[in-house]
N, C-alpha and C. Protein backbone atom coordinates (compact mmCIF):
# COMPACT_ATOMS: atom_id res chain seq x y z
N UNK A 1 0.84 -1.18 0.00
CA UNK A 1 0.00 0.00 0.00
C UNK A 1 0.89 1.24 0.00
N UNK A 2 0.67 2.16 -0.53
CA UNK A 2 1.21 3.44 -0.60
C UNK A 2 0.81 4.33 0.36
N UNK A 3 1.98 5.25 0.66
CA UNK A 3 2.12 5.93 1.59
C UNK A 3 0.63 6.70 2.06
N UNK A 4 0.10 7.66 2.65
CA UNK A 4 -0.70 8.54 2.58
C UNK A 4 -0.75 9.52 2.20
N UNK A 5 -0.74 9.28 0.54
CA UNK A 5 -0.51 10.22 -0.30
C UNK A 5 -1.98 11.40 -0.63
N UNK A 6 -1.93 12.56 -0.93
CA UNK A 6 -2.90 13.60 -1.12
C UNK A 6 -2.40 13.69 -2.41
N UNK A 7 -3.82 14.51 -3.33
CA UNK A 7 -3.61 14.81 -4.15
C UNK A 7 -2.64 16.15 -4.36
N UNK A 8 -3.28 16.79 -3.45
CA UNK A 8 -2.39 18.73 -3.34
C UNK A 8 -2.48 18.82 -2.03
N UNK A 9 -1.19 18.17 -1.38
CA UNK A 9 -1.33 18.72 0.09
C UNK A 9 -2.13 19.92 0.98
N UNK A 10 -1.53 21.08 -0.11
CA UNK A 10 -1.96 22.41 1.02
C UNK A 10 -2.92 23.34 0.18
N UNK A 11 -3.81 22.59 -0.48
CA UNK A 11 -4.78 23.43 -1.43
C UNK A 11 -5.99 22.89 -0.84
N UNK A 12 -6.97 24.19 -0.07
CA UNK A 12 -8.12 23.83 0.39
C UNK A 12 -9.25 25.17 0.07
N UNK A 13 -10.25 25.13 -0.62
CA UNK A 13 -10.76 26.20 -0.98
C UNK A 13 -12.56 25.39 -0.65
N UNK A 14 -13.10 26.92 0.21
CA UNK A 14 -14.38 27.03 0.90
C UNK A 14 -14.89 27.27 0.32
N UNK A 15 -16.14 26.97 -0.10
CA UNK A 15 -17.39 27.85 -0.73
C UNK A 15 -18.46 27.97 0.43
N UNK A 16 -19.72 28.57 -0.05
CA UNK A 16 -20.87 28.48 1.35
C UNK A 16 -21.27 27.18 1.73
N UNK A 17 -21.06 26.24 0.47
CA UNK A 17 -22.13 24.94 1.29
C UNK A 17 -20.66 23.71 1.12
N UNK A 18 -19.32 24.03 0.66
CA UNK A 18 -18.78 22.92 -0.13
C UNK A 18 -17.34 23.44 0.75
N UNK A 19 -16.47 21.97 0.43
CA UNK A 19 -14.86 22.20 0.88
C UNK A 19 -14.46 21.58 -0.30
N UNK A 20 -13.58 22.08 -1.29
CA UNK A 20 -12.46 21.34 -1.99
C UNK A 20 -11.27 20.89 -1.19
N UNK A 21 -10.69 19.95 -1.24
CA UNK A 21 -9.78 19.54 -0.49
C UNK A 21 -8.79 18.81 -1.15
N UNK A 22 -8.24 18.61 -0.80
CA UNK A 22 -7.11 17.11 -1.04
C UNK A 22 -7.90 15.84 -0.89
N UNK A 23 -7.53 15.05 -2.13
CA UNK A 23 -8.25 13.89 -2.10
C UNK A 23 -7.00 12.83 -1.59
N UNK A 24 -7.63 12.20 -0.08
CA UNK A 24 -6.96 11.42 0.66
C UNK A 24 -7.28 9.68 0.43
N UNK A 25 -6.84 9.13 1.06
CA UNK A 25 -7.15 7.67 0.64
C UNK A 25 -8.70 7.11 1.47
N UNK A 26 -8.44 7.80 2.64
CA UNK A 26 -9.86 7.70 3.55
C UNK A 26 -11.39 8.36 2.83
N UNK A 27 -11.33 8.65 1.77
CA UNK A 27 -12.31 9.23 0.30
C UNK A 27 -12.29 7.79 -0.16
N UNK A 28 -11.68 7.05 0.11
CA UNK A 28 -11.83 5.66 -1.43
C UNK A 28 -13.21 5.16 -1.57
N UNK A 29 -13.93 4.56 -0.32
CA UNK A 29 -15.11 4.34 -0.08
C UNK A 29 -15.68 5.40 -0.88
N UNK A 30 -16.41 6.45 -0.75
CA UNK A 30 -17.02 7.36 -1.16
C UNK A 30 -16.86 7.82 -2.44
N UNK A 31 -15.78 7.52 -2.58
CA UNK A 31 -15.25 8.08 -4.38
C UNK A 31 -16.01 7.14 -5.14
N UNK A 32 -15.75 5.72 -5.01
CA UNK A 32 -15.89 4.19 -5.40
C UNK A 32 -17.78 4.39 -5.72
N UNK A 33 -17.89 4.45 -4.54
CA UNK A 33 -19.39 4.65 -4.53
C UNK A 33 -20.48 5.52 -5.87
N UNK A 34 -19.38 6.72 -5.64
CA UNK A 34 -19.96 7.96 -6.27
C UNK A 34 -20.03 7.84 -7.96
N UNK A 35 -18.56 7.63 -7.97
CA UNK A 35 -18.21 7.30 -9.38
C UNK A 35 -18.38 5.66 -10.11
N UNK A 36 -18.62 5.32 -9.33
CA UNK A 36 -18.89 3.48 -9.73
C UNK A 36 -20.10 3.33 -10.01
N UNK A 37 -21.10 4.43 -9.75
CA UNK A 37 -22.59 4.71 -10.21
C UNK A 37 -22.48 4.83 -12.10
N UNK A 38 -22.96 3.64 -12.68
CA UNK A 38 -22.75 3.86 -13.91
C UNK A 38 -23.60 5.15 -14.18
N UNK A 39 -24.50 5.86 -13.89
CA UNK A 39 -24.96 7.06 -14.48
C UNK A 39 -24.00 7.71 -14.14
N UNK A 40 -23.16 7.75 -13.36
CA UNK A 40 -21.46 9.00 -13.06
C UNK A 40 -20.50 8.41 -14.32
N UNK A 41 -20.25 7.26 -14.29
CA UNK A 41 -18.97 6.85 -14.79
C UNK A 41 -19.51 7.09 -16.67
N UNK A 42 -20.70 6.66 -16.62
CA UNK A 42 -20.84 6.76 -18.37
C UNK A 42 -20.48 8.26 -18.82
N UNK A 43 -20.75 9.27 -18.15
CA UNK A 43 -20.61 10.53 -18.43
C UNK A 43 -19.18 10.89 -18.21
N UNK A 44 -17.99 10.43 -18.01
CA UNK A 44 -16.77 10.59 -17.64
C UNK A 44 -16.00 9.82 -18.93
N UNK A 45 -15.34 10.50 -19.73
CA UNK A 45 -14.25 9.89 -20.70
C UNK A 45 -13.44 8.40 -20.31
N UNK A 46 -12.80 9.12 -19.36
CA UNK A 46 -11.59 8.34 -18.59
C UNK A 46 -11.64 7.63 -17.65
N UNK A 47 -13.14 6.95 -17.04
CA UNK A 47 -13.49 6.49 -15.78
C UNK A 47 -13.70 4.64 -16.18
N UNK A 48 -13.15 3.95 -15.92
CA UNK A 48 -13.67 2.35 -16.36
C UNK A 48 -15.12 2.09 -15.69
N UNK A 49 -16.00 1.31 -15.96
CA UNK A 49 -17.20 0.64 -15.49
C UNK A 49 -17.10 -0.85 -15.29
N UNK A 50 -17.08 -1.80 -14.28
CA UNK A 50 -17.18 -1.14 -13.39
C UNK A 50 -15.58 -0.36 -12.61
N UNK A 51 -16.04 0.37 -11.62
CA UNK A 51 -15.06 1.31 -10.87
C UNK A 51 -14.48 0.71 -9.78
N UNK A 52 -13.69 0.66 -9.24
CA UNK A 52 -13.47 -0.42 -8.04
C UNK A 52 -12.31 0.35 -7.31
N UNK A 53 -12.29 -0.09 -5.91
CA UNK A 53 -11.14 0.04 -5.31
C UNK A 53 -9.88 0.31 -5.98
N UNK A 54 -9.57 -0.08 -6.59
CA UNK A 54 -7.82 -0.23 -6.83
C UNK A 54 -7.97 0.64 -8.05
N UNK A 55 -8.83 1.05 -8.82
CA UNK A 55 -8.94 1.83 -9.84
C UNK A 55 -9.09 3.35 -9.18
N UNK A 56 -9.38 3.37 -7.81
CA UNK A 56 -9.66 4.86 -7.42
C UNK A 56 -8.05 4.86 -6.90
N UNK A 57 -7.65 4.13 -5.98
CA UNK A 57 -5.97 3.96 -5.10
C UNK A 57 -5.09 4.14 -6.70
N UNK A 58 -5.53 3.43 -7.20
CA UNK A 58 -4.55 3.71 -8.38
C UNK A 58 -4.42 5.63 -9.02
N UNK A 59 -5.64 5.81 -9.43
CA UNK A 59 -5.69 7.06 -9.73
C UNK A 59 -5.40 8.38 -8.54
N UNK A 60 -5.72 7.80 -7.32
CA UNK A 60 -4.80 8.75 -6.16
C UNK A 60 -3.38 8.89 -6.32
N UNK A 61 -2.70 7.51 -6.49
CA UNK A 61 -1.61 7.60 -6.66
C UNK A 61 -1.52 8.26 -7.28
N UNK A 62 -1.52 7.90 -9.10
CA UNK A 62 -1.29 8.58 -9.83
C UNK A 62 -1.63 10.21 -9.83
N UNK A 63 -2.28 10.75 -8.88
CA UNK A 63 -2.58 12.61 -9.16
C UNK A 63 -1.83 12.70 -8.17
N UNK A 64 -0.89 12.39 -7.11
CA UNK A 64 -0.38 12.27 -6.12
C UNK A 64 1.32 12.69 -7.00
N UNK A 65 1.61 11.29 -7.72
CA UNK A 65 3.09 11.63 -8.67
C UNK A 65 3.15 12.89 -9.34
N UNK A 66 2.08 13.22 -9.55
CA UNK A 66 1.47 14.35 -10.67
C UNK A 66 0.96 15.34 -10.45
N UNK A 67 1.11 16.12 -9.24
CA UNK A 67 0.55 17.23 -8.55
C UNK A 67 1.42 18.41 -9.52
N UNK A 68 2.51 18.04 -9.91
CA UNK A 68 2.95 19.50 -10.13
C UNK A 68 2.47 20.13 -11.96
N UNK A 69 1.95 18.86 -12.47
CA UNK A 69 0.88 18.91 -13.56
C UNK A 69 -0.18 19.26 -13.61
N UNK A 70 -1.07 17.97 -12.12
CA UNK A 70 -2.36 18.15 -12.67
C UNK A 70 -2.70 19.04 -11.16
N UNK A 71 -4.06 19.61 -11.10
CA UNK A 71 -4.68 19.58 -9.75
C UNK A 71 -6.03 18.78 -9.65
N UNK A 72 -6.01 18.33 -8.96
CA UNK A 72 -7.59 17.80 -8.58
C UNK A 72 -7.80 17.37 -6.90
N UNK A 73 -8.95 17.97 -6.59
CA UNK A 73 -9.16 18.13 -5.57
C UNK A 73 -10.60 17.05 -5.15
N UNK A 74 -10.85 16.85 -4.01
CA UNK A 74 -12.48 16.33 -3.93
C UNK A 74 -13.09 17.51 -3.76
N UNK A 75 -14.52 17.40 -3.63
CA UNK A 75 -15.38 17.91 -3.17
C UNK A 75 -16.34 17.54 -1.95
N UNK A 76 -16.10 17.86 -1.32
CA UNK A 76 -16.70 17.47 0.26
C UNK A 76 -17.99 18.32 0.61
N UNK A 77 -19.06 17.58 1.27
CA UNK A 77 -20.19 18.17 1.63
C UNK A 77 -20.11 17.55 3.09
N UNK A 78 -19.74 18.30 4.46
CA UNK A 78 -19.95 17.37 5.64
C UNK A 78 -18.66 16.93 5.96
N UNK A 79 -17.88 16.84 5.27
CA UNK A 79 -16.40 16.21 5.49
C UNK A 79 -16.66 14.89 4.56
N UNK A 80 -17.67 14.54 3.77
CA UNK A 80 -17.91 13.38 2.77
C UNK A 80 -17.55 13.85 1.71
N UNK A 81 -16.71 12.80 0.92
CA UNK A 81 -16.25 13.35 -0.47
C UNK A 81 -17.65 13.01 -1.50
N UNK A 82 -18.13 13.80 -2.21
CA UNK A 82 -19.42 13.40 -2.95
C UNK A 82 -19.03 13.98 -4.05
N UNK A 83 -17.68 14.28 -4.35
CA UNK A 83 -17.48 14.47 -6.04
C UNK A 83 -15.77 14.62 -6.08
N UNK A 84 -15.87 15.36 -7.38
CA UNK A 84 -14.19 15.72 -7.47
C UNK A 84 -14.31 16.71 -8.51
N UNK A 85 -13.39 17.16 -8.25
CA UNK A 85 -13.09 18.58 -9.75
C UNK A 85 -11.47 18.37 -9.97
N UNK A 86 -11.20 18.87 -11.04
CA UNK A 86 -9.35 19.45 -11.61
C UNK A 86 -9.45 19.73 -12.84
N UNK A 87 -8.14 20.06 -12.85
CA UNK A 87 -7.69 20.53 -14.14
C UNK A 87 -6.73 19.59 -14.20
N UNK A 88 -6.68 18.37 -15.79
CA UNK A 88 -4.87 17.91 -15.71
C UNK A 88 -4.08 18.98 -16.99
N UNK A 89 -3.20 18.73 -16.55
CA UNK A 89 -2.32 19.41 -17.17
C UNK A 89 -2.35 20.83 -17.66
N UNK A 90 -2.16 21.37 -16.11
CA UNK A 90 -1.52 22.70 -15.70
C UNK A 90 -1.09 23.37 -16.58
N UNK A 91 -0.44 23.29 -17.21
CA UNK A 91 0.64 24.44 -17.79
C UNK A 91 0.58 23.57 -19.55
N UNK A 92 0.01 22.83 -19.61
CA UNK A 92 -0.21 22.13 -21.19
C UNK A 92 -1.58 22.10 -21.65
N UNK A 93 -2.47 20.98 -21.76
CA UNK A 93 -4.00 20.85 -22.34
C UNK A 93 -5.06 21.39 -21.42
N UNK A 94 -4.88 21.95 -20.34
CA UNK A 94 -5.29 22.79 -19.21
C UNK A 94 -6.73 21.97 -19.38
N UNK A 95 -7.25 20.90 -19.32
CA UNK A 95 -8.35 20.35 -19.41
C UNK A 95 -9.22 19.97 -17.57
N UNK A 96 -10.15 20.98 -17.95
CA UNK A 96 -11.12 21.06 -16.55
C UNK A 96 -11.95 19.61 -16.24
N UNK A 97 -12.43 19.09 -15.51
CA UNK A 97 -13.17 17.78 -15.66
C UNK A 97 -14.24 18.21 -13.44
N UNK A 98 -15.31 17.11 -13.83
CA UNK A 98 -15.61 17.36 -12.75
C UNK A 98 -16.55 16.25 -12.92
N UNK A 99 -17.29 15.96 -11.40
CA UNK A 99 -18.20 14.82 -11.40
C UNK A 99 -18.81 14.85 -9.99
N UNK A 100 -19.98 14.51 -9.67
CA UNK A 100 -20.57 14.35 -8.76
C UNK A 100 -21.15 13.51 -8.36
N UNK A 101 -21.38 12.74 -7.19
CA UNK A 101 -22.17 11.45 -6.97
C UNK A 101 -23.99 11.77 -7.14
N UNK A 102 -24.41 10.96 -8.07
CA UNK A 102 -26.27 11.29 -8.34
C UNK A 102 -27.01 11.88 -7.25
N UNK A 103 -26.67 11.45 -5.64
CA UNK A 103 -27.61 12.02 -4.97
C UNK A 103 -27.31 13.41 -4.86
N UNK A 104 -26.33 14.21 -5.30
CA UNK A 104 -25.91 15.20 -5.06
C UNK A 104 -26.21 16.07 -6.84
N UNK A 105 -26.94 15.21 -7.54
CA UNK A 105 -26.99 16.35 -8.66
C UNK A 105 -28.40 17.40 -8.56
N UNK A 106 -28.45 18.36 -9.12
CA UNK A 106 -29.78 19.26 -9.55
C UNK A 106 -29.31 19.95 -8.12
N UNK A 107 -28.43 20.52 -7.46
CA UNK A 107 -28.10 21.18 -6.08
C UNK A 107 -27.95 22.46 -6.38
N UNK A 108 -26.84 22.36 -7.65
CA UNK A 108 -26.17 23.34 -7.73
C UNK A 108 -24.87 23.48 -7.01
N UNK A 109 -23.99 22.23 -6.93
CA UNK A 109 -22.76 22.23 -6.13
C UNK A 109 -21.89 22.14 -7.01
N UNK A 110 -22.74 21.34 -8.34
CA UNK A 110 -21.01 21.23 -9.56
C UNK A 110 -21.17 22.69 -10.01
N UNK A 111 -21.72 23.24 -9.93
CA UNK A 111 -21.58 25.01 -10.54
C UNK A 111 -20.83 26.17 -9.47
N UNK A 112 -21.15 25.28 -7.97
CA UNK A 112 -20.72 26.42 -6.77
C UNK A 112 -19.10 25.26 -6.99
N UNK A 113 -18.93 24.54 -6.88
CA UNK A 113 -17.29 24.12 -7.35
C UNK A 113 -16.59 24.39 -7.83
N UNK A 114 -17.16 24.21 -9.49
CA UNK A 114 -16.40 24.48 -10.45
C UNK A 114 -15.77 26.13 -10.43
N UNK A 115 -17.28 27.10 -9.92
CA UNK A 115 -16.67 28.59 -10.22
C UNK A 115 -15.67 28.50 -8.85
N UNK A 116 -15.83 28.13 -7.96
CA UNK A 116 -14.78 28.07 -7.35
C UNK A 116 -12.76 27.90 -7.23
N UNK A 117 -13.36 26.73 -7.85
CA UNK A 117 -12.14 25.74 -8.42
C UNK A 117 -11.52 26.94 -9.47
N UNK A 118 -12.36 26.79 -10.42
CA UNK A 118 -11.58 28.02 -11.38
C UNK A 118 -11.23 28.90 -11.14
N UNK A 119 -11.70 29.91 -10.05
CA UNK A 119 -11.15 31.25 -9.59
C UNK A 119 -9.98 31.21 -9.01
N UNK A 120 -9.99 29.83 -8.08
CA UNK A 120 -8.41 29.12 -7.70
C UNK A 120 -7.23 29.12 -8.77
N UNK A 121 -7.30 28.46 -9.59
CA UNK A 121 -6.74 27.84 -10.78
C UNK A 121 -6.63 29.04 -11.71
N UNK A 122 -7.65 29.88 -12.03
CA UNK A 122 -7.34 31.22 -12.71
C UNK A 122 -6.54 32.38 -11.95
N UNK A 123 -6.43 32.40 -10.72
CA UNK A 123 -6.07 33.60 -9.89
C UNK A 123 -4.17 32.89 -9.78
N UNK A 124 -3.90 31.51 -9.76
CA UNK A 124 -3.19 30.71 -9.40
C UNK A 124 -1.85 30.05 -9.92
N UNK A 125 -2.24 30.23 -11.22
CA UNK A 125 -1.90 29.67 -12.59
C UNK A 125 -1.43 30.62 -13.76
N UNK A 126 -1.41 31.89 -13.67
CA UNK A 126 -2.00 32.71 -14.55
C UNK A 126 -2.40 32.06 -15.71
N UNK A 127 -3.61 30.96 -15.97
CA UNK A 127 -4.00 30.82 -17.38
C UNK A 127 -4.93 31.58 -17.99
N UNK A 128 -4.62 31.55 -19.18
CA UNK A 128 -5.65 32.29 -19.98
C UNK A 128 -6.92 31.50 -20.60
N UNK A 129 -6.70 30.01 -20.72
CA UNK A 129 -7.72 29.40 -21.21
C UNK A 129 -7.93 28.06 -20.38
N UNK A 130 -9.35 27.61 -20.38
CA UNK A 130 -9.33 26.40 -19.63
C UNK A 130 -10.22 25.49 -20.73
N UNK A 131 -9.83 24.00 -21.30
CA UNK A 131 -10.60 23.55 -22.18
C UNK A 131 -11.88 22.60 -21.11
N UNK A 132 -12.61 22.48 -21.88
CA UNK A 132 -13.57 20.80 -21.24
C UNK A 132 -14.41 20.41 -22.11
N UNK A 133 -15.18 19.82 -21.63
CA UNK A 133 -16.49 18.92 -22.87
C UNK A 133 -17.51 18.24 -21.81
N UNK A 134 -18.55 18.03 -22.32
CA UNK A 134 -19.80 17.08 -22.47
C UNK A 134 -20.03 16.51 -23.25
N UNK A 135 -20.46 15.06 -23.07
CA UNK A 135 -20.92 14.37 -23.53
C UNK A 135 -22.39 14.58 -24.50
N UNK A 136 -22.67 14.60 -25.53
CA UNK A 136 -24.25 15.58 -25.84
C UNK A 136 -25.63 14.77 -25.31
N UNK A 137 -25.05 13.77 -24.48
CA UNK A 137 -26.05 13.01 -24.06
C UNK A 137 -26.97 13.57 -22.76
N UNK A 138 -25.51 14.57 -22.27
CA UNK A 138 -25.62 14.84 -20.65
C UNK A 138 -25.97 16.93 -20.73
N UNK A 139 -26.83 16.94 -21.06
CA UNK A 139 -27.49 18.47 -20.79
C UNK A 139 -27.35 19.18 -19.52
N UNK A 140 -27.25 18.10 -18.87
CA UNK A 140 -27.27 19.12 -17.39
C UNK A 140 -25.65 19.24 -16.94
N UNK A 141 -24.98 18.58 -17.69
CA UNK A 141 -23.39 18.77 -17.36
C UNK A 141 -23.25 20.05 -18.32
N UNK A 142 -23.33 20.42 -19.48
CA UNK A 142 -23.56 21.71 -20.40
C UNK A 142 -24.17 22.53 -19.78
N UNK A 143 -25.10 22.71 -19.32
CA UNK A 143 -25.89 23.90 -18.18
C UNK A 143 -24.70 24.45 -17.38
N UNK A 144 -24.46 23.04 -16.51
CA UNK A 144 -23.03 23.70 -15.62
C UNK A 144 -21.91 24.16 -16.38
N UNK A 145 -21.64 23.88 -17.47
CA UNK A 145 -20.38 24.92 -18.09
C UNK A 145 -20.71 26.24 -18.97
N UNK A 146 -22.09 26.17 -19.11
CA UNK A 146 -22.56 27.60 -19.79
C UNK A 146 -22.86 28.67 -18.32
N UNK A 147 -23.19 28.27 -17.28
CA UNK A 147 -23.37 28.83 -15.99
C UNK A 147 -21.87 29.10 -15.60
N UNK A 148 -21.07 28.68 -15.89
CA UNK A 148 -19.44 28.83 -15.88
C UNK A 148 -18.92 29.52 -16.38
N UNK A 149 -19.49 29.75 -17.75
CA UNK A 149 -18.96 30.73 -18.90
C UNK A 149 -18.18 29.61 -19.88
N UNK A 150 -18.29 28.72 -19.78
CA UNK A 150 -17.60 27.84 -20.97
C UNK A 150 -18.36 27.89 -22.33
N UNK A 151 -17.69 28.20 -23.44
CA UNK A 151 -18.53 28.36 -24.79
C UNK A 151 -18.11 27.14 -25.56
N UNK A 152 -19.16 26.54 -26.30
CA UNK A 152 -19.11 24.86 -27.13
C UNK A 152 -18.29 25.77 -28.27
N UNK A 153 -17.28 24.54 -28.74
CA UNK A 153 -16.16 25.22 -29.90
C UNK A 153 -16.71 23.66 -31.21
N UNK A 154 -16.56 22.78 -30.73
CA UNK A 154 -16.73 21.98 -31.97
C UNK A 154 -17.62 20.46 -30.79
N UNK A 155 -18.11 19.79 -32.03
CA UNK A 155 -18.27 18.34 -31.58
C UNK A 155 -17.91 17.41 -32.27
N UNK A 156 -17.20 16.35 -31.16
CA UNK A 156 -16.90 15.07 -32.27
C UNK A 156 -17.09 13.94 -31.43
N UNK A 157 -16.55 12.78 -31.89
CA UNK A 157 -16.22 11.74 -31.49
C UNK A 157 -15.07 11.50 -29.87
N UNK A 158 -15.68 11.08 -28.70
CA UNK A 158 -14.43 10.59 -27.89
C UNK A 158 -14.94 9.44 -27.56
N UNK A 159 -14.13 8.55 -27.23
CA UNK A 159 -13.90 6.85 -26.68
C UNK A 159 -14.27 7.50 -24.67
N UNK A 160 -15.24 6.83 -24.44
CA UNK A 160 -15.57 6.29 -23.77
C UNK A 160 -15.74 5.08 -22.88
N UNK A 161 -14.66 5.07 -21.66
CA UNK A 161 -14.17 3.84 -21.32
C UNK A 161 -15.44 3.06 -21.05
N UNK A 162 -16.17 3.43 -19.71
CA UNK A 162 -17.11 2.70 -19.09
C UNK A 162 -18.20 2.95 -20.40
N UNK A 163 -18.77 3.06 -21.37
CA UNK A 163 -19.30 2.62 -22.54
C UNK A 163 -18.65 1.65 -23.27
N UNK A 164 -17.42 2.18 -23.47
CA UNK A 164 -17.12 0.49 -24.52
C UNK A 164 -17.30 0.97 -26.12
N UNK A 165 -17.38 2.76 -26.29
CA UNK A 165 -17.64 3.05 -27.64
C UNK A 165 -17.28 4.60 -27.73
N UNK A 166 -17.44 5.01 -29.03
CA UNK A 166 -17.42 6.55 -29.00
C UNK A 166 -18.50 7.24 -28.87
N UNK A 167 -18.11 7.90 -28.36
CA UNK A 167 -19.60 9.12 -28.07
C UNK A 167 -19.53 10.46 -28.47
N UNK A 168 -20.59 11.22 -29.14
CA UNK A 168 -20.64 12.53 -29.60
C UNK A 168 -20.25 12.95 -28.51
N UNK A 169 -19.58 14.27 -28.37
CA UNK A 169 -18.95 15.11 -27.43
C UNK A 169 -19.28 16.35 -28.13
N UNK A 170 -19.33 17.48 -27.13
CA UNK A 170 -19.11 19.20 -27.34
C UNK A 170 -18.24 19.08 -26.78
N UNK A 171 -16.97 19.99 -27.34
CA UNK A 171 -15.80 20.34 -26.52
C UNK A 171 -16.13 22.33 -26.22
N UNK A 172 -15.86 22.30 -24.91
CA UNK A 172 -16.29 24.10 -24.60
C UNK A 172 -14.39 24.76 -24.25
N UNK A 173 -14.60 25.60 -24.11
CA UNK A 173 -13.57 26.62 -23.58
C UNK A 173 -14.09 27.72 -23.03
N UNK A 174 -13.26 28.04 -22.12
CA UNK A 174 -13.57 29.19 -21.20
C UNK A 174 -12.05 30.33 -20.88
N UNK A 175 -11.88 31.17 -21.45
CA UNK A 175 -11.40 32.37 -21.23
C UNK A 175 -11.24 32.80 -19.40
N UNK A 176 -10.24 33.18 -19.47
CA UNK A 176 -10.13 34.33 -17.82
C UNK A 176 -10.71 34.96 -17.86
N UNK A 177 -10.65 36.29 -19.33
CA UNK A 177 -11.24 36.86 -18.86
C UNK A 177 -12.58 36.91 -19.30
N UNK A 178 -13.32 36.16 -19.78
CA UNK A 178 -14.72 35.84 -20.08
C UNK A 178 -15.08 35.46 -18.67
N UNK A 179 -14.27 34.16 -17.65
CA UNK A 179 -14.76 34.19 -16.63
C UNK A 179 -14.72 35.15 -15.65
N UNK A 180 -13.51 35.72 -15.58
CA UNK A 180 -14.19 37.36 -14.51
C UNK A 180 -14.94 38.27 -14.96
N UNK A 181 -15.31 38.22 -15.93
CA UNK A 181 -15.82 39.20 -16.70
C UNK A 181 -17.38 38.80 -16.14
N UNK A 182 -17.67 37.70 -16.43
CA UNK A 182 -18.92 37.10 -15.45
C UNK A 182 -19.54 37.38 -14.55
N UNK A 183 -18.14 37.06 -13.45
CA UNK A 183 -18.45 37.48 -11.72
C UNK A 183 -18.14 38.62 -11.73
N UNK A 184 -17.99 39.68 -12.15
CA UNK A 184 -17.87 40.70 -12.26
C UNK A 184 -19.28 41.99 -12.22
């Protein structure tokens, strides 16, 4: 077993109802849970179906080796991890991703996250652009990136692990300053 590794040791950002945190190994249960929900995992590119233990320890690890690339944090409601947000690759494909466990959708927490997360990551980073996508299956994941300020640039084809096929995708982008320009 590997050490007690975090994703970003000393990165913790509050919102009114939410904690981003470091995703610890004591999250595995809850992650497993959240994301092993095939309605979570089908909507996720990069997530296998089913999700299991050693597929979440594995991917801790791995954002753990990779902190100075990627960030990703959980999302905690209560001190329970009930989602996750990041960006991988920091300073390269700056690609945003996020997910929430079902009992926690229609809240409004992947929108109080994400603008969160990004104001982190934009204030943090100096980037100028952040990419992401939806699936065109999943409307209410598009809500949350137009409520973000993310604008759809093209759609195509991505491979979808826990499907087993390709799936139409919108890919969006979001600007700095389109997003302060927002909260502004």
């Amino acid at each position: 077993m590997m050490p007690r590794a975090t994703t970003q040791p000393d990165r913790r950002i509050d919102t009114a109802r939410l904690r981003l945190r470091p995703m610890v190994e004591g999250d595995i249960d809850d992650v497993v849970a959240g994301i092993g929900d095939y309605a979570v995992s089908s909507m996720l590119a990069r997530v296998p179906h089913p999700y299991r233990r050693s597929d979440a320890l594995a991917f801790l690890e791995a954002a753990a080796l990779n902190r100075d690339r990627d960030l990703t944090l959980a999302v905690t409601l209560g001190g329970k991890a009930v989602g996750g947000v990041g960006i991988s690759g920091i300073h390269t494909e700056r690609e945003f991703g996020y997910w929430l466990g079902r009992a926690h959708w229609g809240k409004g927490f992947a929108t109080e996250a994400g603008a969160a997360f990004l104001a982190y990551a934009f204030g943090s980073f100096g980037l100028d652009i952040v990419r992401s996508g939806v699936f065109v299956d999943n409307p209410q994941s598009l809500r949350v990136q137009e409520k973000l300020g993310f604008e759809p640039v093209r759609t195509r084809f991505v491979h979808c692990l826990a499907r087993g096929a390709k799936v139409a995708h919108t890919d969006t982008t979001l600007t700095r300053r389109r997003f302060l320009d927002l909260r502004s």
